[in-house]
N, C-alpha and C. Protein backbone atom coordinates (compact mmCIF):
# COMPACT_ATOMS: atom_id res chain seq x y z
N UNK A 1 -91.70 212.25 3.07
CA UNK A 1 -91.61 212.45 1.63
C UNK A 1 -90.30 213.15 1.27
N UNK A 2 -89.94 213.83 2.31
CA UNK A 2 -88.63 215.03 1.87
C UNK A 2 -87.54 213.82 2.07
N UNK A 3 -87.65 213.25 3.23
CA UNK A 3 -86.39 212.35 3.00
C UNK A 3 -86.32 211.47 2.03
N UNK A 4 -87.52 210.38 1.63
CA UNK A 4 -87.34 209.70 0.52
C UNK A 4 -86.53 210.28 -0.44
N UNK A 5 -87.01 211.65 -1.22
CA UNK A 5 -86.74 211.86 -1.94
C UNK A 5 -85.47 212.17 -2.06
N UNK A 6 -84.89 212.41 -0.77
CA UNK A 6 -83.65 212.66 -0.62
C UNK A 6 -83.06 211.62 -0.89
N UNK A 7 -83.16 210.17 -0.71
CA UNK A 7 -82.73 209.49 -0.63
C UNK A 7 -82.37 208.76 -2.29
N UNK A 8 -83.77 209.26 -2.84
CA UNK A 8 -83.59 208.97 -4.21
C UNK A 8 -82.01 209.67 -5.37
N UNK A 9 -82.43 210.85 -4.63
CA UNK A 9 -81.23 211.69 -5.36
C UNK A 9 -80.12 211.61 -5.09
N UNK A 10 -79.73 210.73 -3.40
CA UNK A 10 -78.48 210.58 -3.33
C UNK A 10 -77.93 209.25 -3.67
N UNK A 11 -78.59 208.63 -3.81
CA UNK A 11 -78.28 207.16 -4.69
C UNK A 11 -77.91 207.51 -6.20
N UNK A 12 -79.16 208.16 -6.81
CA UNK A 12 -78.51 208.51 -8.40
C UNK A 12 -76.95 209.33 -8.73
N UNK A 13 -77.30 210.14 -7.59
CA UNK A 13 -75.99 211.11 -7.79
C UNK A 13 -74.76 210.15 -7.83
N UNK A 14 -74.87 209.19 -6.31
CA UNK A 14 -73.23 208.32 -6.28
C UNK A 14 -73.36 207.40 -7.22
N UNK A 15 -74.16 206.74 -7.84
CA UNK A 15 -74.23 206.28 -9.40
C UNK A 15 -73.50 206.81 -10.30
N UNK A 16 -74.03 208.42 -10.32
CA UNK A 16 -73.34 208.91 -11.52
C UNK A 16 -71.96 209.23 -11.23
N UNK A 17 -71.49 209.18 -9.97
CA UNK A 17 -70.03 209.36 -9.55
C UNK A 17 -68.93 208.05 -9.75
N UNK A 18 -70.31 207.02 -9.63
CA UNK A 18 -69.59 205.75 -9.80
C UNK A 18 -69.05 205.74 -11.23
N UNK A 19 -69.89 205.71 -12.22
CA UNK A 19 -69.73 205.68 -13.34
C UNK A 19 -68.84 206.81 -13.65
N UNK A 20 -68.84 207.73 -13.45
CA UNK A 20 -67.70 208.97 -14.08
C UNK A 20 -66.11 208.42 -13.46
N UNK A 21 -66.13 207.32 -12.38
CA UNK A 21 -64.74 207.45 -11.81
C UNK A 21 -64.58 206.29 -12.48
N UNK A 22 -65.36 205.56 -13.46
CA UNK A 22 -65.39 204.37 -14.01
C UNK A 22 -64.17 204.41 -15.55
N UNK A 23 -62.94 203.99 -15.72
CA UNK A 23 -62.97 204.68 -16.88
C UNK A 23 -62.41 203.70 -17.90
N UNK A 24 -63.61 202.52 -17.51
CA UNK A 24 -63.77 201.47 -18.35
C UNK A 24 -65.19 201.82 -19.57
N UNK A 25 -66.05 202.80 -18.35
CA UNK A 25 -67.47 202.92 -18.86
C UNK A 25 -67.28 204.47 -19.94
N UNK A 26 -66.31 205.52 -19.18
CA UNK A 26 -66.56 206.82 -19.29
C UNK A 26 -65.03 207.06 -19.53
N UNK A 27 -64.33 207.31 -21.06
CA UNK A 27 -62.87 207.00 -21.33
C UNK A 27 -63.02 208.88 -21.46
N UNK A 28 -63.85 209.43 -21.86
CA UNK A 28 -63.42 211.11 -22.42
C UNK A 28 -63.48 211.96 -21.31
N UNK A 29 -62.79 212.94 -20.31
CA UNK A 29 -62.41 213.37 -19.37
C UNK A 29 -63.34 214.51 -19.44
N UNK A 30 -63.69 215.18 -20.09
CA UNK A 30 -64.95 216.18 -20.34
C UNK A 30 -66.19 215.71 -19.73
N UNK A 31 -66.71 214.53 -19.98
CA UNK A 31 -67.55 213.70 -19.52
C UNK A 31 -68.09 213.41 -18.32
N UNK A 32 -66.73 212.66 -17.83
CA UNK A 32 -66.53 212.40 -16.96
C UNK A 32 -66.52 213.34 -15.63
N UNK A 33 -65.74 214.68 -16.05
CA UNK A 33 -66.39 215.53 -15.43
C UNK A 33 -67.67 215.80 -14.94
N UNK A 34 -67.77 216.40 -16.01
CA UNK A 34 -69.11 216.71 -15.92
C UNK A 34 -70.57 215.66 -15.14
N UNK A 35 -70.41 214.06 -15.38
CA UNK A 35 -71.25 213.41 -14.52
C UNK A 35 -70.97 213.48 -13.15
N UNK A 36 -69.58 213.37 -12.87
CA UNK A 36 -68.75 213.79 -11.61
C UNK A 36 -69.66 214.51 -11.15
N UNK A 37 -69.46 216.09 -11.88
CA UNK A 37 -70.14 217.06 -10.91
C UNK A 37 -71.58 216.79 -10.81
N UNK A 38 -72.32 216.43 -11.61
CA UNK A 38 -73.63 217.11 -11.34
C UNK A 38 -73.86 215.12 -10.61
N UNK A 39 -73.31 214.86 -10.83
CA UNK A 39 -73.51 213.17 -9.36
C UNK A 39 -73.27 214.27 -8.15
N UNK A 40 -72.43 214.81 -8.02
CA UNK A 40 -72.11 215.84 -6.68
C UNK A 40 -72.97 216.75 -6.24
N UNK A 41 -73.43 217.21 -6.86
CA UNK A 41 -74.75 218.20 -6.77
C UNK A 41 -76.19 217.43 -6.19
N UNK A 42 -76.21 215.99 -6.70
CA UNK A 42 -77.65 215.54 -6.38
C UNK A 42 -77.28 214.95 -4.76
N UNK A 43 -75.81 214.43 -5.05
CA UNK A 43 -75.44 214.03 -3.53
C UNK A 43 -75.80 214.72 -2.25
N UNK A 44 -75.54 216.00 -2.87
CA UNK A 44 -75.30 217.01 -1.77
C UNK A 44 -76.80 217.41 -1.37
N UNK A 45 -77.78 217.47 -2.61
CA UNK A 45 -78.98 218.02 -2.19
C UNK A 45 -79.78 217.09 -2.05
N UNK A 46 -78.91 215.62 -2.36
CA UNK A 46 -80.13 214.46 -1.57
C UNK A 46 -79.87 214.45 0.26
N UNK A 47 -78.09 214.27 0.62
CA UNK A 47 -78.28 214.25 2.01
C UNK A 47 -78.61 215.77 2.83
N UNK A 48 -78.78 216.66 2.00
CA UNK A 48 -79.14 218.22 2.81
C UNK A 48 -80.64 217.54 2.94
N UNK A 49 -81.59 217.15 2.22
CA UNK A 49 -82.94 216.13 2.21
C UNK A 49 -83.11 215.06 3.24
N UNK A 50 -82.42 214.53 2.71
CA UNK A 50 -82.79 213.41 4.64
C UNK A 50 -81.74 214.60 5.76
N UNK A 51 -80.92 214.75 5.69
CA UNK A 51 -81.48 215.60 7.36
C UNK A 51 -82.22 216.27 7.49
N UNK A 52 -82.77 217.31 6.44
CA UNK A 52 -84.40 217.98 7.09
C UNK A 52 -85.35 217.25 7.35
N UNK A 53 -85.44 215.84 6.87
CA UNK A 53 -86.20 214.78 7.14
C UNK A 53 -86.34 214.47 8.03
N UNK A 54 -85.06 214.74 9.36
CA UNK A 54 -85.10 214.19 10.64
C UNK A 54 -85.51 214.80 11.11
N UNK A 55 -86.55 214.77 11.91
CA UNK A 55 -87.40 216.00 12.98
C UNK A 55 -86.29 216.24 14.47
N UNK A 56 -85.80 215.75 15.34
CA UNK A 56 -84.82 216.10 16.02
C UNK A 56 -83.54 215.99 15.63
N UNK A 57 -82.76 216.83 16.46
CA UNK A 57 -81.19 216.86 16.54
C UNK A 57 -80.73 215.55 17.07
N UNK A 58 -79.95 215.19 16.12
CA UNK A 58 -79.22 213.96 16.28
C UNK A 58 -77.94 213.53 15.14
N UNK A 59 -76.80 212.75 15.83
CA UNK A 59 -75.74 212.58 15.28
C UNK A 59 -75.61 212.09 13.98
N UNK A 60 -76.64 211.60 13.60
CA UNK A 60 -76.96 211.44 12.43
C UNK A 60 -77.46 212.30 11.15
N UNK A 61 -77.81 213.05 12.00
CA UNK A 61 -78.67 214.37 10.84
C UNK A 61 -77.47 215.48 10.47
N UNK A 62 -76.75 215.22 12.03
CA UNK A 62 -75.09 216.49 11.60
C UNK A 62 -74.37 215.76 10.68
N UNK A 63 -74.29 214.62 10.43
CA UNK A 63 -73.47 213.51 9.95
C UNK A 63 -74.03 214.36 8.18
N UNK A 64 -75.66 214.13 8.27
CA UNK A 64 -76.12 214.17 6.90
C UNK A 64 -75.60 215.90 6.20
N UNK A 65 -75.56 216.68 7.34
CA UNK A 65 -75.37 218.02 6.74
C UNK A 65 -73.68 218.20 7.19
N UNK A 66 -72.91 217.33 7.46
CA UNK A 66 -71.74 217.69 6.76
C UNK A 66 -71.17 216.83 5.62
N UNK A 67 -72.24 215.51 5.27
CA UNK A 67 -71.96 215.23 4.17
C UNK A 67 -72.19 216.00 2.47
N UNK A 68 -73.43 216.63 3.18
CA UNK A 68 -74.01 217.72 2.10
C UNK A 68 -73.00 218.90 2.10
N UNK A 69 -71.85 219.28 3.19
CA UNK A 69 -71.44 220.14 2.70
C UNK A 69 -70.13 220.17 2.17
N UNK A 70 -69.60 218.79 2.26
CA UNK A 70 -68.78 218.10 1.53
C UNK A 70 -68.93 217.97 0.46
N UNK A 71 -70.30 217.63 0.15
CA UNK A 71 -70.41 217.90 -1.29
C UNK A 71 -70.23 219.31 -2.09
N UNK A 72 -70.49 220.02 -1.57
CA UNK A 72 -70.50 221.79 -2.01
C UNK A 72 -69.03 221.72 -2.05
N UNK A 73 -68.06 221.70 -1.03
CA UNK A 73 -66.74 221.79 -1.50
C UNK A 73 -66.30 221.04 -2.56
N UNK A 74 -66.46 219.64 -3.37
CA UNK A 74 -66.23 219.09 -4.30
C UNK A 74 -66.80 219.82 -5.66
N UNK A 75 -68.25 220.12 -5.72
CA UNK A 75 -68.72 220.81 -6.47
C UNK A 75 -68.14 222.46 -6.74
N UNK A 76 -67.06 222.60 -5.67
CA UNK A 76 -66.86 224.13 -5.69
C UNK A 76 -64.99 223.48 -6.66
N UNK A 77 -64.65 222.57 -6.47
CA UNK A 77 -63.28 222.63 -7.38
C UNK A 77 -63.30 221.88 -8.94
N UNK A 78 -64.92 221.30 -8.89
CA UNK A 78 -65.14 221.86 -10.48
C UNK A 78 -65.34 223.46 -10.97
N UNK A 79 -65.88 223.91 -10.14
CA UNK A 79 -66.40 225.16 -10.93
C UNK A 79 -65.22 226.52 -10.55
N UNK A 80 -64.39 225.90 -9.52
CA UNK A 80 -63.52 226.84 -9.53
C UNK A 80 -62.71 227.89 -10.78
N UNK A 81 -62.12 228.99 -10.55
CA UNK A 81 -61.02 229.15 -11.91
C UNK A 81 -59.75 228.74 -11.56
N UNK A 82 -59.58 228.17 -10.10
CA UNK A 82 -58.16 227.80 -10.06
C UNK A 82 -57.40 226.75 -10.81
N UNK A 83 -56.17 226.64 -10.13
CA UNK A 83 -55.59 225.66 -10.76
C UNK A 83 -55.70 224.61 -10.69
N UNK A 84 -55.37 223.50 -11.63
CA UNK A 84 -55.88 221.78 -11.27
C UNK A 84 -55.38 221.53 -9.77
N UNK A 85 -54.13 221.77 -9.24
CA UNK A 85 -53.18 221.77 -8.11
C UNK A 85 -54.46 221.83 -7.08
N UNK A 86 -55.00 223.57 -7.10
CA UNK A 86 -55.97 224.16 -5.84
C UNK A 86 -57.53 223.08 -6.16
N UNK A 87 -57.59 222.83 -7.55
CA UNK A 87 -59.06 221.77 -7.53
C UNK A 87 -58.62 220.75 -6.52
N UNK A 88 -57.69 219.92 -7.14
CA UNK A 88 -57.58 218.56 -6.64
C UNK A 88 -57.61 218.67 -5.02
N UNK A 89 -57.27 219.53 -4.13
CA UNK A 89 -57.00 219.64 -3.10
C UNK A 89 -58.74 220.19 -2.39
N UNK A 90 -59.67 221.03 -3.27
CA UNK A 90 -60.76 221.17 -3.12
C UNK A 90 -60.94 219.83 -2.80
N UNK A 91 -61.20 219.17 -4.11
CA UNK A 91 -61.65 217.91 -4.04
C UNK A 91 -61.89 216.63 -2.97
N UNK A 92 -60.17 216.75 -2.67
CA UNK A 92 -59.45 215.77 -1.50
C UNK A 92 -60.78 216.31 -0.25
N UNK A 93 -60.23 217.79 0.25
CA UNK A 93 -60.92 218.34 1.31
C UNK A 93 -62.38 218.34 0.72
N UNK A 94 -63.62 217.83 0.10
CA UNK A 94 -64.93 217.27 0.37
C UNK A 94 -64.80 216.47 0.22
N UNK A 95 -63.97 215.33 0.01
CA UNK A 95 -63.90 214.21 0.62
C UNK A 95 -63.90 213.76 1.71
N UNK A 96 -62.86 214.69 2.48
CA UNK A 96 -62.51 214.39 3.99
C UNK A 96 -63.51 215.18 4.71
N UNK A 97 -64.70 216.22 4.30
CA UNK A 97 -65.94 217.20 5.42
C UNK A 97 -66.84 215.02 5.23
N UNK A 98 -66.83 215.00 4.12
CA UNK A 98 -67.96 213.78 4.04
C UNK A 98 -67.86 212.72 4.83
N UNK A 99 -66.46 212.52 4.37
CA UNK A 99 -66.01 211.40 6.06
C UNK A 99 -66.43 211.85 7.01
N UNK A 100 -65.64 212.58 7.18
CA UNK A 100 -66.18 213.36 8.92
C UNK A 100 -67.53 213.31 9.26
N UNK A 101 -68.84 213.57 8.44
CA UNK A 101 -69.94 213.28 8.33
C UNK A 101 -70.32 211.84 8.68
N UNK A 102 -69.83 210.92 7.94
CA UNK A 102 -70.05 209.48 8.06
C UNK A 102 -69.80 208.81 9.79
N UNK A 103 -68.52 209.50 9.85
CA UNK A 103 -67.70 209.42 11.40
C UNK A 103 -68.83 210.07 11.96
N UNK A 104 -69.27 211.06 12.21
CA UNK A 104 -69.99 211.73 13.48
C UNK A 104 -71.70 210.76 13.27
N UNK A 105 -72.04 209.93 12.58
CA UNK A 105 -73.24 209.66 12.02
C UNK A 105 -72.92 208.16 13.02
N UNK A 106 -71.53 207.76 12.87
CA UNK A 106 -71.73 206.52 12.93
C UNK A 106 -72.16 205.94 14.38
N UNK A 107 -71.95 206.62 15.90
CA UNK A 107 -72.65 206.24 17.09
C UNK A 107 -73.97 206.10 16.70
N UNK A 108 -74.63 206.72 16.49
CA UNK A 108 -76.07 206.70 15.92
C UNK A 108 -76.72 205.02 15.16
N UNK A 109 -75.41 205.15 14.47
CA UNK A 109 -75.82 204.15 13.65
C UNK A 109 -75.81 202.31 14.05
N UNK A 110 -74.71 202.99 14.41
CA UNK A 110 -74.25 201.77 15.41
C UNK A 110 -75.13 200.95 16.94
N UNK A 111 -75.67 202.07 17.19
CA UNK A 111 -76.67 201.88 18.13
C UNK A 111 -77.98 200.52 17.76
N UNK A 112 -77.94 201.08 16.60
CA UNK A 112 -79.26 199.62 15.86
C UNK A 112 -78.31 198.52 15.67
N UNK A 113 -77.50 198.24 14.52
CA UNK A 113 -76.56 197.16 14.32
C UNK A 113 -75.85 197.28 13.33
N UNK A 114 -74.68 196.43 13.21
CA UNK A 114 -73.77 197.19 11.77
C UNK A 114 -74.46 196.42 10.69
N UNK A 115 -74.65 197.32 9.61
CA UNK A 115 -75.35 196.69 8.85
C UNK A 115 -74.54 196.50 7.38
N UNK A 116 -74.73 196.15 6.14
CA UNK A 116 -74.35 195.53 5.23
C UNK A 116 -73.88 197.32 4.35
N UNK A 117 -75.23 198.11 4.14
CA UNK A 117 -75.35 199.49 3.96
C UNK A 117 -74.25 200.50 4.77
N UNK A 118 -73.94 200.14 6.30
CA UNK A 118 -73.01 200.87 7.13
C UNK A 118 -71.93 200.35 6.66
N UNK A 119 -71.59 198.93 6.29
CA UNK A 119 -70.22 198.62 6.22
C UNK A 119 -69.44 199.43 4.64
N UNK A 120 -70.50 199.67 3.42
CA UNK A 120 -69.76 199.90 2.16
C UNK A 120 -69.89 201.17 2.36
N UNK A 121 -70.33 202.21 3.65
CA UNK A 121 -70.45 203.34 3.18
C UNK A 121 -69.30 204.01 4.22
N UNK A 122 -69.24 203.50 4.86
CA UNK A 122 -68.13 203.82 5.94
C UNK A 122 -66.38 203.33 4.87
N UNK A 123 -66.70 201.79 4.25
CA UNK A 123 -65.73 201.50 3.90
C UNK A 123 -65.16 202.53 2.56
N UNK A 124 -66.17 202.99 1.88
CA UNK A 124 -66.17 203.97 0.44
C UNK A 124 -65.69 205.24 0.99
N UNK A 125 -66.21 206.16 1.89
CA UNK A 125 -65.43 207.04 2.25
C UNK A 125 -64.24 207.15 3.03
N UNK A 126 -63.66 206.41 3.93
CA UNK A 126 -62.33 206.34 4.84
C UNK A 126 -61.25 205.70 3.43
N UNK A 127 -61.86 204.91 2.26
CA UNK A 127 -60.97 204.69 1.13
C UNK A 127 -60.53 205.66 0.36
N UNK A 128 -61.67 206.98 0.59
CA UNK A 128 -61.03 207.93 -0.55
C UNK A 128 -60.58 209.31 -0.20
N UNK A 129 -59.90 208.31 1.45
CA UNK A 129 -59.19 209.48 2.20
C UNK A 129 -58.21 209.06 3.08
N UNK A 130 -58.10 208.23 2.77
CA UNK A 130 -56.01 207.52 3.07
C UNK A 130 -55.51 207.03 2.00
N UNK A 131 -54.28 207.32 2.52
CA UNK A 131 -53.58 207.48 1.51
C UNK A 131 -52.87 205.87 0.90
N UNK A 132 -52.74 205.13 -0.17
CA UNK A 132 -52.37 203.87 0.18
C UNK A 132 -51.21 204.32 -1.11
N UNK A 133 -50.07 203.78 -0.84
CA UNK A 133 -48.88 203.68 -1.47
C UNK A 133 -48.97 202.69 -2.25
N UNK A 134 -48.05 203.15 -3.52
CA UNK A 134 -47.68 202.45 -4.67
C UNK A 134 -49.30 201.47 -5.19
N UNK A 135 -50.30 202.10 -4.97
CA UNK A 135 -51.63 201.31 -5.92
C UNK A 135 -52.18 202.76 -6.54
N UNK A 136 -52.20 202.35 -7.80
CA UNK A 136 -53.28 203.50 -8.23
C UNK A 136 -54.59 203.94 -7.88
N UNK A 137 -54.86 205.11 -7.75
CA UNK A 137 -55.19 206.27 -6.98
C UNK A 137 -56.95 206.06 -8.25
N UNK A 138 -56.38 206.35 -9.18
CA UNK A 138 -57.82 206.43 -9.73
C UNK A 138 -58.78 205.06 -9.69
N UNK A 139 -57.57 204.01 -9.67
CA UNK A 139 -58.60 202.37 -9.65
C UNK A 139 -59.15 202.73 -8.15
N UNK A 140 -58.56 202.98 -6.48
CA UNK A 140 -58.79 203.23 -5.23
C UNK A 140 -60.25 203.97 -5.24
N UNK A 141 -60.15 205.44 -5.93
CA UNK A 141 -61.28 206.33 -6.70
C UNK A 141 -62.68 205.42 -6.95
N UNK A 142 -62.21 204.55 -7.40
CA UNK A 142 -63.50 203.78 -7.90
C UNK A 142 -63.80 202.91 -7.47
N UNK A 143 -63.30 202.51 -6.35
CA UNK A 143 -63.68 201.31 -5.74
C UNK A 143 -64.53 201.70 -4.82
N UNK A 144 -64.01 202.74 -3.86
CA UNK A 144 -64.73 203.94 -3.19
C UNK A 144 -66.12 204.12 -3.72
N UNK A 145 -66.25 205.02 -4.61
CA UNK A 145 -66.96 205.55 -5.49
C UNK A 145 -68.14 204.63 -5.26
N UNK A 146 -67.96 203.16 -6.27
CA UNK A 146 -68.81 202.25 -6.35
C UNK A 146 -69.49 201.55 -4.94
N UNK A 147 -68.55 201.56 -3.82
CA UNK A 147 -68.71 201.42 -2.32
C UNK A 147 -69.92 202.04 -1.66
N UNK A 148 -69.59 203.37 -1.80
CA UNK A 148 -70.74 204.20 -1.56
C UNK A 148 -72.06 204.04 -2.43
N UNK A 149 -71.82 203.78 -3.86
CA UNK A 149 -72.98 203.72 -4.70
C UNK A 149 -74.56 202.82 -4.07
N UNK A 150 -73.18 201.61 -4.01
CA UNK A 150 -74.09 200.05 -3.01
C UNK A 150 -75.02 200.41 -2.07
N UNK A 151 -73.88 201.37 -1.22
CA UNK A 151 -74.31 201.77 -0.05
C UNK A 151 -75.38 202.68 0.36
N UNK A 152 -75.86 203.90 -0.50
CA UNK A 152 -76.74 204.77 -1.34
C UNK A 152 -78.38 204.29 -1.36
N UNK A 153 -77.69 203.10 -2.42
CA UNK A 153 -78.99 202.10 -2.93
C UNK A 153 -79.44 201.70 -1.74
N UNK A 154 -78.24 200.75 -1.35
CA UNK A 154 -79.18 200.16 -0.52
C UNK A 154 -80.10 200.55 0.80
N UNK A 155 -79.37 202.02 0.98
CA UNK A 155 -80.17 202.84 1.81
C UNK A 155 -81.43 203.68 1.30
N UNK A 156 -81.95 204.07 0.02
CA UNK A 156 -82.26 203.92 -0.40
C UNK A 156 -83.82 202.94 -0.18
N UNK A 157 -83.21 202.07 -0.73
CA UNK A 157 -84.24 200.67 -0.96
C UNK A 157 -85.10 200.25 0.76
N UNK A 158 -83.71 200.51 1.89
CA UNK A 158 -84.35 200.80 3.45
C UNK A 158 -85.34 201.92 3.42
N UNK A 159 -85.39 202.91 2.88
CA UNK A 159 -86.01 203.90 3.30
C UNK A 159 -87.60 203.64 2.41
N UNK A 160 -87.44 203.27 1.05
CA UNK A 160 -88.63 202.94 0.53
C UNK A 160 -89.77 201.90 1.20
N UNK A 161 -88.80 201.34 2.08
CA UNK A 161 -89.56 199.71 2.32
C UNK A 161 -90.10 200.21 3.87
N UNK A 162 -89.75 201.18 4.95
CA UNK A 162 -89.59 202.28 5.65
C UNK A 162 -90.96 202.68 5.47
N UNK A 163 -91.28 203.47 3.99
CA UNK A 163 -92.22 204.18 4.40
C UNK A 163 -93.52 203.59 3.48
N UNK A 164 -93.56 202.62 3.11
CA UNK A 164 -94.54 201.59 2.65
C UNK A 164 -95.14 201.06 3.94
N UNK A 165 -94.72 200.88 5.23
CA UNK A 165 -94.88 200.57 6.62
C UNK A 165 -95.97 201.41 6.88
């Protein structure tokens, strides 16, 4: 039950991240913020949720609690008082604890088979942490963003069908 639910909240959250990095959907920067963060907040306390979900230690569950604490650093350069300079660099760095998460998750994962869910979620985070020249950075943002969203769901939708079993 703890993981489902985890699972629920971390799908909505990268939804609402999708949409805030969207800024076809979400043009006023106040906004956008703001879904930003609190998408970051459910992220973080959906995957802190599926790893307590996992009853043993495994590369997967460290994966889940340094994605959760990736999230806390993102959530910490909204609420910071620093400067946009020290946010953005918050930001960057829970991007890159979450990768790292994804990376240490992925033997684990890999062990069953690569799946459709492994490929957009691996591909969404390693996107919004290299660096690619001369393409804009916020369209990259959202491609990511939406990558992971897929990827969320559709894990997600595994875990519902999981525990209907």
């Amino acid at each position: 039950m703890k993981s489902l639910l985890g699972y629920w909240l971390d799908a909505i959250g990268q939804t609402m991240s999708a949409i805030a990095n969207t800024p076809l959907v979400i043009k006023e920067k106040a906004l956008s913020s703001q879904l930003d963060l609190w998408g970051n907040v459910l992220q973080g306390t959906g995957t802190a949720l599926i790893s307590e979900g996992e009853e043993e230690f495994s590369l997967e569950r460290v994966g889940n609690q340094l994605e959760s604490l990736g999230n806390v650093v993102t959530i910490a350069s909204f609420l910071s008082p620093f400067s946009d300079e020290v946010k953005m660099k918050l930001d960057k760095q829970g991007d890159i604890i979450e990768t790292l998460g994804v990376s240490i998750a992925l033997p684990d994962e890999l062990q069953e088979e690569i799946t459709l869910e492994l490929f957009f979620d691996i591909y969404g985070h390693f996107l919004q942490v290299i660096e690619i020249k001369e393409v804009d950075e916020d369209f990259i943002d959202m491609i990511a963003e939406w990558s992971q969203a897929i990827a969320s769901i559709h894990s997600l939708m595994n875990a519902m069908q999981a525990d209907l079993q």
